[in-house]
Every structure is written in C-alpha cells, then in structure tokens.
Protein backbone atom coordinates (compact mmCIF):
# COMPACT_ATOMS: atom_id res chain seq x y z
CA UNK A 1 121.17 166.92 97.11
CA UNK A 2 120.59 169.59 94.76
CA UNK A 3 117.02 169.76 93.05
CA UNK A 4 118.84 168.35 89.18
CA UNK A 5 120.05 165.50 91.43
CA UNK A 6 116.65 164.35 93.01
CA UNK A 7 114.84 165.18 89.90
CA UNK A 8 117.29 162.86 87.99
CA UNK A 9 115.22 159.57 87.90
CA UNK A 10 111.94 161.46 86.71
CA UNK A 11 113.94 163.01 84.17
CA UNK A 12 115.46 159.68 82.74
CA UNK A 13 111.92 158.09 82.86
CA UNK A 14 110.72 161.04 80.52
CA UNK A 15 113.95 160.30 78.34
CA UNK A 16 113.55 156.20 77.94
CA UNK A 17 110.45 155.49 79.13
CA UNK A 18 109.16 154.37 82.63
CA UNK A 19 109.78 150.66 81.96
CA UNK A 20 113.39 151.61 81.72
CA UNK A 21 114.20 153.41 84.99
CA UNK A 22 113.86 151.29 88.25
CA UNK A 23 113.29 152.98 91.59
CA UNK A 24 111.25 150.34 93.44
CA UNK A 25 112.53 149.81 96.73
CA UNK A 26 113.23 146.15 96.78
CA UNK A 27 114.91 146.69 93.02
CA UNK A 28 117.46 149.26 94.95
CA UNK A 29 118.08 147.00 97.23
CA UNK A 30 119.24 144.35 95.42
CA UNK A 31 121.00 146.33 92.89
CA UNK A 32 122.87 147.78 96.16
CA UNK A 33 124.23 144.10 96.71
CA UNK A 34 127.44 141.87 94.97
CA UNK A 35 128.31 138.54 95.85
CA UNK A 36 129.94 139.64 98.68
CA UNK A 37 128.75 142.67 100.42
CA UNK A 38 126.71 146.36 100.18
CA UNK A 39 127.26 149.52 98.65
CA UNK A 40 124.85 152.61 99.14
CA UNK A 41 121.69 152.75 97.15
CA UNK A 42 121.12 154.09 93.25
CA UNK A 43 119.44 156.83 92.76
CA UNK A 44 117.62 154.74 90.10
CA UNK A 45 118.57 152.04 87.42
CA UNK A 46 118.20 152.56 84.19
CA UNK A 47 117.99 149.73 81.73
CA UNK A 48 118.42 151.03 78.31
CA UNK A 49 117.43 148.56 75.59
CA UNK A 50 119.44 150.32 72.89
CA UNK A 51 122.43 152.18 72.65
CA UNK A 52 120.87 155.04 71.77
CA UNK A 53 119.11 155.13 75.39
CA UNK A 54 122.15 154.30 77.24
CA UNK A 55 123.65 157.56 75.39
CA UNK A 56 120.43 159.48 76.35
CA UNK A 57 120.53 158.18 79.95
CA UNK A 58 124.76 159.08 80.17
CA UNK A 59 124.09 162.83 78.94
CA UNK A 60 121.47 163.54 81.63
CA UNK A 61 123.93 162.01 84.13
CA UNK A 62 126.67 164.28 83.13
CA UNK A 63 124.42 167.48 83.13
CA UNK A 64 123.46 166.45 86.48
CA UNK A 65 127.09 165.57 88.03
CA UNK A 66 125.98 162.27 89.22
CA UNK A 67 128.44 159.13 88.99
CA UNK A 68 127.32 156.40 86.22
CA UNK A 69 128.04 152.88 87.87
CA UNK A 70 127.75 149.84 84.97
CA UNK A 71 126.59 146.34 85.69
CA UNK A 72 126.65 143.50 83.91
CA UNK A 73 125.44 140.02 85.24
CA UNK A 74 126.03 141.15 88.53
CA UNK A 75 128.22 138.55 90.00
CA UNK A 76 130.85 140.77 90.84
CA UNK A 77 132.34 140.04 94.34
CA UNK A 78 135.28 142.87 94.34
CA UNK A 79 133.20 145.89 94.61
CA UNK A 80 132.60 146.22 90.44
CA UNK A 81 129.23 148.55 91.08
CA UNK A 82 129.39 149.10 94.15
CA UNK A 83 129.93 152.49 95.42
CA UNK A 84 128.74 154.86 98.53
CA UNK A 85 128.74 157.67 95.85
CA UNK A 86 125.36 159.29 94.90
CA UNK A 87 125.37 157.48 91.54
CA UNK A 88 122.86 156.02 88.77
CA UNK A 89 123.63 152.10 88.06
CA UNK A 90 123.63 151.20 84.36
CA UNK A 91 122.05 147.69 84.07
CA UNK A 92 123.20 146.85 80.78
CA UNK A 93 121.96 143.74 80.40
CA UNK A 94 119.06 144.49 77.73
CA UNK A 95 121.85 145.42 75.45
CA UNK A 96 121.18 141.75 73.60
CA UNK A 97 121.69 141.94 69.85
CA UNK A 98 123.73 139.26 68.50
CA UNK A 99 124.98 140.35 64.70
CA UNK A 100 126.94 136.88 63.21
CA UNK A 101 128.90 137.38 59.96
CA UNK A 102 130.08 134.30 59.25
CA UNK A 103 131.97 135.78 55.82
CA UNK A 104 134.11 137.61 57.59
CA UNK A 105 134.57 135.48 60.84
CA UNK A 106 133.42 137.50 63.64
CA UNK A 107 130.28 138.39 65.88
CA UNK A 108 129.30 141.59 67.27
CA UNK A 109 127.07 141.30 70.50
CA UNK A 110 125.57 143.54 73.02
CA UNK A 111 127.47 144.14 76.12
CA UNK A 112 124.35 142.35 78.11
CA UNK A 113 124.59 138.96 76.02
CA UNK A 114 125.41 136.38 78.27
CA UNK A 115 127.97 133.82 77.07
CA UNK A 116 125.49 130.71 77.17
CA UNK A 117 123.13 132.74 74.70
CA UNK A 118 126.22 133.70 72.46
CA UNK A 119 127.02 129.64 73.02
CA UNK A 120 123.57 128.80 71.90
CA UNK A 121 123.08 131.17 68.82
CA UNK A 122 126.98 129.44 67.45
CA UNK A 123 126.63 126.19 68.15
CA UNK A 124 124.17 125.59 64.84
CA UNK A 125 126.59 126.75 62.78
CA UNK A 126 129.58 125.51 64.04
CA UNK A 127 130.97 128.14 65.20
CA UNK A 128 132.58 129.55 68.76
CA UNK A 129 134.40 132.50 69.85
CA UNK A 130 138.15 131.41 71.12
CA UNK A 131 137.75 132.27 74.54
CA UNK A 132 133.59 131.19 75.12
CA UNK A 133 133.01 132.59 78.79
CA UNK A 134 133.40 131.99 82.39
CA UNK A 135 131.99 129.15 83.85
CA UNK A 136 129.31 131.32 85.01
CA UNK A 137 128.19 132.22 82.01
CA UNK A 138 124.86 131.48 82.51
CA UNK A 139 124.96 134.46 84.29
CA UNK A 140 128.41 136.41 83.30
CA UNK A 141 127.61 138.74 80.33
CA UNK A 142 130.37 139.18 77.35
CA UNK A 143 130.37 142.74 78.06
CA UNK A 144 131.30 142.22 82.15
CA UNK A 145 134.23 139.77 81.09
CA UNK A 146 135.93 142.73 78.91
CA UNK A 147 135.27 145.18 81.63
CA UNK A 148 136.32 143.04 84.54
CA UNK A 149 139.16 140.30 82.20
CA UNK A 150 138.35 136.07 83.24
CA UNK A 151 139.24 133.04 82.38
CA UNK A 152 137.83 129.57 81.70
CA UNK A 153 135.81 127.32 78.47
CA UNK A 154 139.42 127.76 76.33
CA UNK A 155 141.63 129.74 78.01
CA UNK A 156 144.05 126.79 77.73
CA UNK A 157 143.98 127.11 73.75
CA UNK A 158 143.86 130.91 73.49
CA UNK A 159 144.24 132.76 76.45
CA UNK A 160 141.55 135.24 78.58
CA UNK A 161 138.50 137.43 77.28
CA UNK A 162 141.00 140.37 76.45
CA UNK A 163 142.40 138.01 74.09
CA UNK A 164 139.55 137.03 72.16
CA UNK A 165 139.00 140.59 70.99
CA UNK A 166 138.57 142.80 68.11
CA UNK A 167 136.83 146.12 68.80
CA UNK A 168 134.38 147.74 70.98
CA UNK A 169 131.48 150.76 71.50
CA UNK A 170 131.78 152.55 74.15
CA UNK A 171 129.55 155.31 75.55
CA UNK A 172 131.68 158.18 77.07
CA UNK A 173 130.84 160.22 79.75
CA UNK A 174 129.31 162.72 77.57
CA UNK A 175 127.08 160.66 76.29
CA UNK A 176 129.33 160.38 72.82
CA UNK A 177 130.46 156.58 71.20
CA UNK A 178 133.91 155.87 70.74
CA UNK A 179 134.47 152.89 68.17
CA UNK A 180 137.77 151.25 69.53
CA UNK A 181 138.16 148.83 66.79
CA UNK A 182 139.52 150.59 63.43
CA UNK A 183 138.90 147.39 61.11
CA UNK A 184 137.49 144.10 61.92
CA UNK A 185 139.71 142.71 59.71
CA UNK A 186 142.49 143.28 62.80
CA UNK A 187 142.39 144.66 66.44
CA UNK A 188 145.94 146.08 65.56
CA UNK A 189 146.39 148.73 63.33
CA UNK A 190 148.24 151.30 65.61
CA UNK A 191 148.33 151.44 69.39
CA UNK A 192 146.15 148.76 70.52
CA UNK A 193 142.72 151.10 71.89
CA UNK A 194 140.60 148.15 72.17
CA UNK A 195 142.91 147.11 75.17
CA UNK A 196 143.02 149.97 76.56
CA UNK A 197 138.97 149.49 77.53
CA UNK A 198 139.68 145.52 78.90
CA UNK A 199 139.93 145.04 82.57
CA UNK A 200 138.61 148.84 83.04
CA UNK A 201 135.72 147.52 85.41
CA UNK A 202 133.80 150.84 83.25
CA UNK A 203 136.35 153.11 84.71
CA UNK A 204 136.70 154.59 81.18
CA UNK A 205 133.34 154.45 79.61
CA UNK A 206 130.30 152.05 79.37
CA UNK A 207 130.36 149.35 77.18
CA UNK A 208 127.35 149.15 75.04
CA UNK A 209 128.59 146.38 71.67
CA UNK A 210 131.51 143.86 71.29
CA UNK A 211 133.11 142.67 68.45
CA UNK A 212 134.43 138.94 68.61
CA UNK A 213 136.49 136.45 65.83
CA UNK A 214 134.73 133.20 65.36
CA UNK A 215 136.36 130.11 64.77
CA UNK A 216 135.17 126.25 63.76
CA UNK A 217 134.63 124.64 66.69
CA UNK A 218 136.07 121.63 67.32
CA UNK A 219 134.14 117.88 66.50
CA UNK A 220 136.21 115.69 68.34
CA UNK A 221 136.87 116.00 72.42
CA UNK A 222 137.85 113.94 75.54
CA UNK A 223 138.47 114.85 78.92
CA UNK A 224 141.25 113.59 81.83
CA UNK A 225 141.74 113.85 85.29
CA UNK A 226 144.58 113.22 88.03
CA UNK A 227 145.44 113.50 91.84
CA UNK A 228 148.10 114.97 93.47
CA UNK A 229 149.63 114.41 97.12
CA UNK A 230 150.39 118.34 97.43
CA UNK A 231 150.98 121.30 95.66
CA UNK A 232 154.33 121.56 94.56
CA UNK A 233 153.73 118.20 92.54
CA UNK A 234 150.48 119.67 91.33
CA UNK A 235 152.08 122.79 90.42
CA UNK A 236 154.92 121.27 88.34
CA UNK A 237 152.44 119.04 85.91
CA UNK A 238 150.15 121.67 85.28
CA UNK A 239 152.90 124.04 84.93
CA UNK A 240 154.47 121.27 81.72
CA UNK A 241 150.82 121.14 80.44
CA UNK A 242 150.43 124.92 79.93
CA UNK A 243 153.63 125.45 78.55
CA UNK A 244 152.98 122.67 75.77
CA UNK A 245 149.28 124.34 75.67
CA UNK A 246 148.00 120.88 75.24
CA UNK A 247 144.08 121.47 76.40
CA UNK A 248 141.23 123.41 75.62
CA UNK A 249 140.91 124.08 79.38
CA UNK A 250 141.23 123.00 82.91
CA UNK A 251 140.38 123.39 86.28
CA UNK A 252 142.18 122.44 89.55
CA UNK A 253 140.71 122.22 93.24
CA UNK A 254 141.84 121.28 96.72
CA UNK A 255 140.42 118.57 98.54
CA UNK A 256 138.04 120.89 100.01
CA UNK A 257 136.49 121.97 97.47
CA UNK A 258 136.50 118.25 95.99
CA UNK A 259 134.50 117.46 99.58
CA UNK A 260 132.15 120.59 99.98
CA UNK A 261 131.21 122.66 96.55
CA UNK A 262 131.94 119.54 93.86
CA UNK A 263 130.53 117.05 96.36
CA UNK A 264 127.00 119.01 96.63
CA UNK A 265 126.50 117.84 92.79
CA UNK A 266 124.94 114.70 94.33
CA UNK A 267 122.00 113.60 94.62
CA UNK A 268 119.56 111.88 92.20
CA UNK A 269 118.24 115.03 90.06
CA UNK A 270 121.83 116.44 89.51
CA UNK A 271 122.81 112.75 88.58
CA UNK A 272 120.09 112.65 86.04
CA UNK A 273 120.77 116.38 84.62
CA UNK A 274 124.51 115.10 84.29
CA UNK A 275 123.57 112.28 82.13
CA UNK A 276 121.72 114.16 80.02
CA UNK A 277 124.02 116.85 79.30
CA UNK A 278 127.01 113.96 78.99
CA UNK A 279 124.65 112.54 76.41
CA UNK A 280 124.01 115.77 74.44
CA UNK A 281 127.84 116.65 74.16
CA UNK A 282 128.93 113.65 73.01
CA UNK A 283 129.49 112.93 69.12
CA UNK A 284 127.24 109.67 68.85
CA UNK A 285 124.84 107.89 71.55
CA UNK A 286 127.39 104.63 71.24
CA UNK A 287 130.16 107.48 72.91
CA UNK A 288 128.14 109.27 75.36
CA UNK A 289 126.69 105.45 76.59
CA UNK A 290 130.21 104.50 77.25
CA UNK A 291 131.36 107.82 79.27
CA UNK A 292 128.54 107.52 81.44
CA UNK A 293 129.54 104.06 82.00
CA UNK A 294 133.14 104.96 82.88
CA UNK A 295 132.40 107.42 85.28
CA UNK A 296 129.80 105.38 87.11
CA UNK A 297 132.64 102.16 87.46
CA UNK A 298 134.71 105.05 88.46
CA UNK A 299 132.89 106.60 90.64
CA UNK A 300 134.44 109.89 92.69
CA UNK A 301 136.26 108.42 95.81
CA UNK A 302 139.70 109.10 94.34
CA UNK A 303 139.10 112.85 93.57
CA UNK A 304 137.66 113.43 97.11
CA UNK A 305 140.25 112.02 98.75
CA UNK A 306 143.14 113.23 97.08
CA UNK A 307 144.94 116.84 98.48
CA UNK A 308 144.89 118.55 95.14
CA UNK A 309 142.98 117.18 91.34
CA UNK A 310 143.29 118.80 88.19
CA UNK A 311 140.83 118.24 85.89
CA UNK A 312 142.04 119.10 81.79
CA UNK A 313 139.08 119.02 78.64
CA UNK A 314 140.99 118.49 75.05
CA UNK A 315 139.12 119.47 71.68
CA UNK A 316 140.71 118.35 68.14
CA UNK A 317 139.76 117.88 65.00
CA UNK A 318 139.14 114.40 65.30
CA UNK A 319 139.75 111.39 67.79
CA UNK A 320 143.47 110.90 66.68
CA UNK A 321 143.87 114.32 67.29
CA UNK A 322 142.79 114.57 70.67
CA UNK A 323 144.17 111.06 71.80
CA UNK A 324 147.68 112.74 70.72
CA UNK A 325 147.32 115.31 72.81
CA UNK A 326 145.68 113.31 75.78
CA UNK A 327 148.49 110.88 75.57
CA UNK A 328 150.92 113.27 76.25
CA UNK A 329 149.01 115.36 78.99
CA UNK A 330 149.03 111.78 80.70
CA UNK A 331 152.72 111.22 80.61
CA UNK A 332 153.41 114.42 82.02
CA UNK A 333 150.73 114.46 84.33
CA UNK A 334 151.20 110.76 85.80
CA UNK A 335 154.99 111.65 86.10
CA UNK A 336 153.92 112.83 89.98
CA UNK A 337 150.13 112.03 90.17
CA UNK A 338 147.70 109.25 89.52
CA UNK A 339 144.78 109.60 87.37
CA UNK A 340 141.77 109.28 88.72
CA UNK A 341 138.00 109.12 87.56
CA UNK A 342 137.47 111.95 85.07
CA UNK A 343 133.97 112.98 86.41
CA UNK A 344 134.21 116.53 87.11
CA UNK A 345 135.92 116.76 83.74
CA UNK A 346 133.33 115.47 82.18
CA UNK A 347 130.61 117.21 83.90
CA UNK A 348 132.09 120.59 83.29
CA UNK A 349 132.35 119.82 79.61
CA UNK A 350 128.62 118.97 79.57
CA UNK A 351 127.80 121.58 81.51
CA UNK A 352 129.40 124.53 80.58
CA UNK A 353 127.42 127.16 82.46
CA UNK A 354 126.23 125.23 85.64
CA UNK A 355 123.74 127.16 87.52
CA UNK A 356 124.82 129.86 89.97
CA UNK A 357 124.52 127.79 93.43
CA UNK A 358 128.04 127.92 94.43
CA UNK A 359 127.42 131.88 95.73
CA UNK A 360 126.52 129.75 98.88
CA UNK A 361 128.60 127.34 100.08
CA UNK A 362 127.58 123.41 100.34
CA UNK A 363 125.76 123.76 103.50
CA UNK A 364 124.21 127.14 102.62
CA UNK A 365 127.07 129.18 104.01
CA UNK A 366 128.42 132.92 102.70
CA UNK A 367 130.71 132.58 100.17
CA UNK A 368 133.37 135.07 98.76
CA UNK A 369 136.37 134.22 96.39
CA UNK A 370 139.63 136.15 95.91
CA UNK A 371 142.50 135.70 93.78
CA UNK A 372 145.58 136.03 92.86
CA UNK A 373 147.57 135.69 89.50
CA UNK A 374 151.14 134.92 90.06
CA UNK A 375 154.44 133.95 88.52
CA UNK A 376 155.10 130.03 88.75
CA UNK A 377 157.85 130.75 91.51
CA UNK A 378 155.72 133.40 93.25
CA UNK A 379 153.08 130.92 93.57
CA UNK A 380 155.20 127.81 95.29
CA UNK A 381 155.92 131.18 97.94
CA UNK A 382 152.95 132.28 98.30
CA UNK A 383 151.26 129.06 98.48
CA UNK A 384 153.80 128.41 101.74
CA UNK A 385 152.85 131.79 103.45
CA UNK A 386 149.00 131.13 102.99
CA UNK A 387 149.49 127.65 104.55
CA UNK A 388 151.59 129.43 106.96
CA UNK A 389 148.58 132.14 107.59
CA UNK A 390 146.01 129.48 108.18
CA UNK A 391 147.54 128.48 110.59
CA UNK A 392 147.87 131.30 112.24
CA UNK A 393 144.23 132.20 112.03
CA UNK A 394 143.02 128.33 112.88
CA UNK A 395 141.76 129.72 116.44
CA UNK A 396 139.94 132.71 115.03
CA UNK A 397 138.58 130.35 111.99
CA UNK A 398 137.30 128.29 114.27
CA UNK A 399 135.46 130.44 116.28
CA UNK A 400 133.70 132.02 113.69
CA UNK A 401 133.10 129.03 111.67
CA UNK A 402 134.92 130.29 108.60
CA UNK A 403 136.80 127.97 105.98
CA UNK A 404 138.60 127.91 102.90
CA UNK A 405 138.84 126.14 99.88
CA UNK A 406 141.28 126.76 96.71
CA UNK A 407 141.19 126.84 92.97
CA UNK A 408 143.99 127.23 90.34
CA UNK A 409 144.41 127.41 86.58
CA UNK A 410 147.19 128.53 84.72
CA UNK A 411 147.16 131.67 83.18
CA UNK A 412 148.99 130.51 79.92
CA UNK A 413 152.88 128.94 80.48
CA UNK A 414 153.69 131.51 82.40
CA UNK A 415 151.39 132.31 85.41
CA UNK A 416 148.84 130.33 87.84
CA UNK A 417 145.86 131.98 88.80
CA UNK A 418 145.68 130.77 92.71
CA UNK A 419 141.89 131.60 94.32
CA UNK A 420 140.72 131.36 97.48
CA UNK A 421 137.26 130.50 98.52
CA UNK A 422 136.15 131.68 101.82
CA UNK A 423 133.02 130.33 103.72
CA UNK A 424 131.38 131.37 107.03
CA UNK A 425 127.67 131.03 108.44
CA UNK A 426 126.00 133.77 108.42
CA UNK A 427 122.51 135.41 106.75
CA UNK A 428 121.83 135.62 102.76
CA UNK A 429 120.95 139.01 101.21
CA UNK A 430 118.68 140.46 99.00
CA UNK A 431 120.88 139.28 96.21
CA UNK A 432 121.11 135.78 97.33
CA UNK A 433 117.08 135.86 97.62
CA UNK A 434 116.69 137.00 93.75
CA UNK A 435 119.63 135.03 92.12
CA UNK A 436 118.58 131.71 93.84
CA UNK A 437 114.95 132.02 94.50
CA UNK A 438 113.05 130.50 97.63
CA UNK A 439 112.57 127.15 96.49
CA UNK A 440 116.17 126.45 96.14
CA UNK A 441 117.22 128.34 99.29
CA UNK A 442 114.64 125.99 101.09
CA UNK A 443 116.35 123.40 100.41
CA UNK A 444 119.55 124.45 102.00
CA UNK A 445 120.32 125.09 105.76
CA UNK A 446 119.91 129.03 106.58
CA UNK A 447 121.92 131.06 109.72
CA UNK A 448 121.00 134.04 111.53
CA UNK A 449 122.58 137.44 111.14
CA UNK A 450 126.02 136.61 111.58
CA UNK A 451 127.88 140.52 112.31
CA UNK A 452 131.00 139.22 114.27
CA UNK A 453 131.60 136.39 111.80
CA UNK A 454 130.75 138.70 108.58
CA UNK A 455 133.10 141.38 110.15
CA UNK A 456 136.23 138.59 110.32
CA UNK A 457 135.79 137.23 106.80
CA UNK A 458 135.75 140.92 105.72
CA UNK A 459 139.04 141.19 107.74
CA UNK A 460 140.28 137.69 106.52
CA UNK A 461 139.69 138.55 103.12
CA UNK A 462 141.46 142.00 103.29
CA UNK A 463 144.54 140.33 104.76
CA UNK A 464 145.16 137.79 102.35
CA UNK A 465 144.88 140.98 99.55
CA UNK A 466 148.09 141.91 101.58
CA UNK A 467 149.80 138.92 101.24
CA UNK A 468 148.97 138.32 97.65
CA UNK A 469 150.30 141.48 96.96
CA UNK A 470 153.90 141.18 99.28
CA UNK A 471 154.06 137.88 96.57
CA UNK A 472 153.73 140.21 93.48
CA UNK A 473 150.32 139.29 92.71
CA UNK A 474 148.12 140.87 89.96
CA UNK A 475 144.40 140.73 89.30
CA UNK A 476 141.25 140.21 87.09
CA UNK A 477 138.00 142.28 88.57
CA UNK A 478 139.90 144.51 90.01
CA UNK A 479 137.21 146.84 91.36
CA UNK A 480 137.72 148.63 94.29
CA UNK A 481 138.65 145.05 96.78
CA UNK A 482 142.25 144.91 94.85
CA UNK A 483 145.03 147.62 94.52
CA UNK A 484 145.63 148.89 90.75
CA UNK A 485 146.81 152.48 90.54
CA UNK A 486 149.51 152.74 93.46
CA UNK A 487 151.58 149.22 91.54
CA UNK A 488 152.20 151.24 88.51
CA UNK A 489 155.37 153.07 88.30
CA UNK A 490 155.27 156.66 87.76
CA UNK A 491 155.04 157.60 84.24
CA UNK A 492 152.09 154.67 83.60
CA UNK A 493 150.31 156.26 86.75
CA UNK A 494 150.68 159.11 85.11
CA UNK A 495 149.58 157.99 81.23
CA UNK A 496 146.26 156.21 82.74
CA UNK A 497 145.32 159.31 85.14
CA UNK A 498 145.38 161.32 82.01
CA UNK A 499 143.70 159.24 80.01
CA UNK A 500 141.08 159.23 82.29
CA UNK A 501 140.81 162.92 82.70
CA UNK A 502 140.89 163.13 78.76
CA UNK A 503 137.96 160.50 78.29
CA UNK A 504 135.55 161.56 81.82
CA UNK A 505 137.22 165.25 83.15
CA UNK A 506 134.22 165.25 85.88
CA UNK A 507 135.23 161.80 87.39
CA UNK A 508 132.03 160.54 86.72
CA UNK A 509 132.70 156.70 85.29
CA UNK A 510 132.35 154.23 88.14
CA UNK A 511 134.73 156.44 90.43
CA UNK A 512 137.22 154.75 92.85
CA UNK A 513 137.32 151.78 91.03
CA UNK A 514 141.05 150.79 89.54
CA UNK A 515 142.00 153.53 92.47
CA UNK A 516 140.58 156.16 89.90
C-alpha cells in the first residue's frame, strides 16, 4: 500500500480526534465479522459523532482512494460491510440525534438511532413512526433498515421501512451532503430521490439523518394465534388476512422453530421478564392480569406441536375496533386452522425488541438466515422444491449436524417473505463474543472449530440463493450474498450503473455490494 494509504488512520485521528478512529486489534477483528462469516480487516473505524466528521472522515477517504464501508447495528448476515477490499468501515452508530416536531408530524433521527430508542423517546407523547423497526431493534439502527429495506412492528398496516419515509442526508463520496427530501410536507414532489437511497446497502452514499412521519399510536390492541397442518393451508389464510390488511403485524414459524428458537424462551427468568412486559403493555392492570392468566391456562403445547402457527397483533382505536377486526381475522383464519394459545403473540407485542440471542441457535449452534420474497404462487413452488431439496441433502445434513427452520410474513397482499434459518455446530466468533458477552455464552453449550461443517452451510446456503432465484425471488439486505445487478433488464442496469458513476466516479461506496 502506498504511503497516503497506511498513513490514512493517523490522518483521520488528526481530523476527528483519537477517540473517533479505532485501530485496536481486537476492535478490527470484530468489526471484520457479520452474523454469518469474515471479511478482511479495516484499515481503521472511524466513528464520527456528527455529520460534520463523517464528511471530514469521507474527504480524506476519497483523497486517499480507499473504499468507505458503512455499518449500522451490525447484524448484517449477507455480506452488508463486509469486503476483502482495503477499505475504512464507517460505524455510524454515534449519529444519535433525535429532532421530534410534533406540529408538523414527523421526526428526523440520526442514521445510528436504534428503533427501541426512537420507540422510547415517542411513546410519551403518543406518538410512533408507521413502520417502528425490526424485531431486532434493540440492535437494528433506523439508518441500516433504509440502507438494507425490513420488515416487522407494522408492516401489516403500512408496509416496509422504505415506506415509512420522507427524506434523507446523505454524505457522498466527496465528502458533499445531498438532501433527498425536497419538503417534509411530501416525499413526492418529482421523481421519487429518497427511494432511490432505500435498499442501497450504502452503495450510493452514507447515510448520516432520516426524516420519518409520525402518527398517533394506537390505545387499544389484542393479539391471536392459529395452527396449521401444512403450508398450503397456512399460506391461503395469511394470504386473505393481508389482502384485507386486517393487523398491525404478524409473524409465522414452522414447527421447528416453534420447538428450538421460541421454545428456548423458557425457563423461570424469561417467564418473569414476560410478565412484566405483558403487564406494562397492557391498557389497565385488570387487562394485563387476565392475559397472563389466559396464556398460562393455555399454555404452549398446541403451537409446538402444530407444522406451521401464525401469530397476528391488531391495534385500533379502541376495543370495538380491534374486536372487529380480530373477529374477522378469526373467521378467515379458522376456515383451515385451529387457534391455539396466543403466547408468542403476546410476548412479541410486549417485547418488541427481544434481546439478540437468536444469532445462536437454541443449543448454542451457528446460525444464518436467508430469504426470499416471492409472489403467492411462486411461493406454494418454491416451498415444494425446498421440501424437495431437503431431502436431497438429509444425508449430508446429517452428517454435519446442520438444520433448518422457516419463517414467513407477507409482504403486503401481494407477496410472502419465505426465510430460512440454518443451524450447524460449530465455534462462535469474535462477534458472537461482544454481542452476547461471556456470561450468557456460559450458559449455553459451545463446539469446537467446526471447518467441514462451516464449509457445507456456506455451500447449503449458496444453493438455496439458486433456487430462490430459479422461483423469481427478490430480496431485502441484499449485500453481496444475493444477486441484484445481473436481474435487471438492460436499460435499468444501465440507469443504476450511471447513477452510480454520477454520485461515486472512483467506485469507492461499499464496492461489490448490489453487484456494483
């Protein structure tokens, strides 16, 4: 490397300050690490704690030629900031001003505001964002879910992140801010350029601030679930409820899943922390008293046992309200299921942003997820050729110890969001070690250095990208893991290649990812 490349990180610690550029080993290391796998080590991470420094820190990059990788909460398991490039990683997550303007119905945050702080500084006044985060948005920032698109806490009301949108700040690869958002009175006035920057993964620029609209939230809520004997039935009811867009949100999972991740929830400290967030959520003690009581006659035998459960939360503006609309999600949900105890339901409601344990599996395992997004008749197809792949691989599974569970959601009326959760025994990493901390990771078996197994789910997980794809499949976190650039047809390939070279000529913004 050439001396303006090694003498990078000194020069960004004279520009921000020492506390601001990281270049301890063990801080590389982990920084080097996703959910899933390794990428080559940073030169150095900077941490800017204003935009000002992150526009500092992104001009000395570009005078220097060196790649400018962003991260947000880090739990990106598709490559998001990973790269074997010489590169600087951008930890934005110090960006954390939260500006509410309750007048004019909208929030502007920093892009390193997670979505349980943005949660926690709108709940006083009654207030939410339409789309309120991932559920791991304890961890999940707001600016990661524009860069990387997600669903979850009301994407059954009003659709992903992209959709809950007005404007954004992004820092260019010169170091310059682009203002995407003309008026935050609307995100449309012209060609939409605040859409443009969603599902990016920082391919176009770094996102530094985030405009949102605000809304009342909702007083009155309820939750439901039901059981399914296998997925085509499963597929059809949850398919009627989307289209009606009857619930706030909801959540389906295999009997796997219902057996290994939802099952580890046990236990009498989880039971505890359960009933007191059930308690806190509800609208009077008299309410909350007689949930808990519910789901302890209930109990969770029925979910475990059934093939597939679907799990729906319903917000109104009062109990009438919300009984209407559970009413009918029953009728068309107990047209080919059975409901069941409404537990998980309930917890998830409670418990919005549950800690970040499930990036091991229930008995301590490796864990990766991949998805899919499909049309409703791509997904009863695909759904046969992955049953049809498993067993196929059954042998190969076995040897290796490797399993699956799945997870669905619809993706409005029109699409189902299929994901697969992969699991096989096999060593944590340095980002396992920092994100769960030793005494929770004592508490859970541990496996030696696993290569042979690690090298199959790598394998594993590449094939099923294949046959998502031969089903027509698109994506959220696109990264580098799924394809982007070669499904466009021509003349869009062409339109976002340009707009690239227009907005970062040197290549420079998070290169490779989107096939950039």
């Amino acid at each position: 490397m050439g001396d303006e490349i090694t003498g990078l990180p000194q020069a960004l610690a004279r520009a921000l300050g020492a506390a601001q550029v990281l270049t301890g080993p063990d801080q590389l290391a982990f920084y080097s690490h996703d959910v899933f796998t390794q990428g080559a080590e940073a030169l150095c991470i900077v941490r800017p704690v204003d935009i000002a420094g992150v526009q500092a820190a992104a001009r000395l990059c570009a005078e220097a030629r060196v790649a400018m990788v962003p991260r947000g909460g880090g739990a990106s398991y598709s490559d998001g900031y990973l790269t074997d490039r010489p590169h600087v990683l951008f930890d934005l997550s110090a960006l954390q001003t939260i500006d509410i303007d309750t007048a004019n119905a909208c929030v502007r945050v920093g892009a390193g505001v997670i979505w349980a702080a943005l949660k926690a500084a709108l709940d006083p006044l009654g207030l939410r964002t339409p789309f309120w985060g991932p559920f791991s948005g304890i961890a999940a920032t707001v600016g990661g879910s524009m860069s990387q698109n997600t669903i979850s806490h009301g994407s059954g009301a009003h659709g992903i992140s992209a959709q809950s949108l007005i404007g954004m700040e992004v820092v260019l690869a010169d170091g310059s801010v682009m203002n995407t958002g003309v008026s935050n009175a609307t995100r449309h006035y012209g060609p939409d350029m605040t859409g443009l920057f969603t599902g990016d993964c920082g391919a176009l620029g770094l996102k530094v601030a985030i405009t949102l609209p605000l809304i009342a939230t909702r007083p009155a809520h309820d939750t439901a679930s039901f059981a399914f004997a296998d997925f085509a039935s499963y597929h059809r009811s949850v398919s009627a409820i989307a289209r009606e867009g009857l619930d706030e949100n909801h959540f389906s999972i295999d009997q796997a899943l219902s057996q290994g991740q939802i099952a580890r929830s046990e236990g009498t400290a989880a039971r505890l922390n359960i009933a007191r967030n059930v308690m806190r959520a509800a609208p009077n003690p008299v309410s909350g008293l007689l949930q808990l009581g519910k789901m302890a006659l209930a109990g969770e035998a029925e979910m475990r046992e059934a093939q597939y459960s679907c799990h729906v939360i319903v917000e109104g503006v009062d109990k009438a309200d919300v009984a209407s609309r559970l009413s009918r999600i029953r009728t068309l949900m107990t047209a080919e299921g059975q409901e069941i105890a409404d537990t998980a339901a309930a917890f998830v409601r409670s418990m919005p942003f549950a800690p970040l344990f499930n990036v091991l599996g229930p008995k301590g395992e490796r864990w990766v997820p991949l998805h899919g997004i499909f049309s409703h008749t791509a997904a009863d197809t695909f759904h046969d050729a992955f049953t049809k792949f498993l067993d196929q691989q059954k042998a190969e599974m076995d040897r290796h110890g490797l399993w699956t569970g799945t997870m669905f959601s619809s993706i409005g009326g029109h699409g189902l969001l299929y994901e697969i959760a992969i699991y096989w025994p096999d060593a944590v990493t340095p980002y396992h070690r920092e994100v769960l901390g030793a005494d929770y990771l004592a508490t859970i078996p541990s496996y030696p250095d696993n290569p042979q197994a690690r090298a199959y789910a790598h394998r594993f997980k590449a094939d099923l990208v294949d046959l998502m794809q031969a089903h027509g499949a698109a994506h959220f976190q696109i990264g580098r893991a799924y394809p982007y650039l070669e499904r466009l047809d021509p003349s869009a390939r062409a339109l976002i290649q340009a707009t690239k070279a227009a907005l970062d000529p040197h290549n420079l913004m998070n290169p490779g990812v989107l096939g950039l």
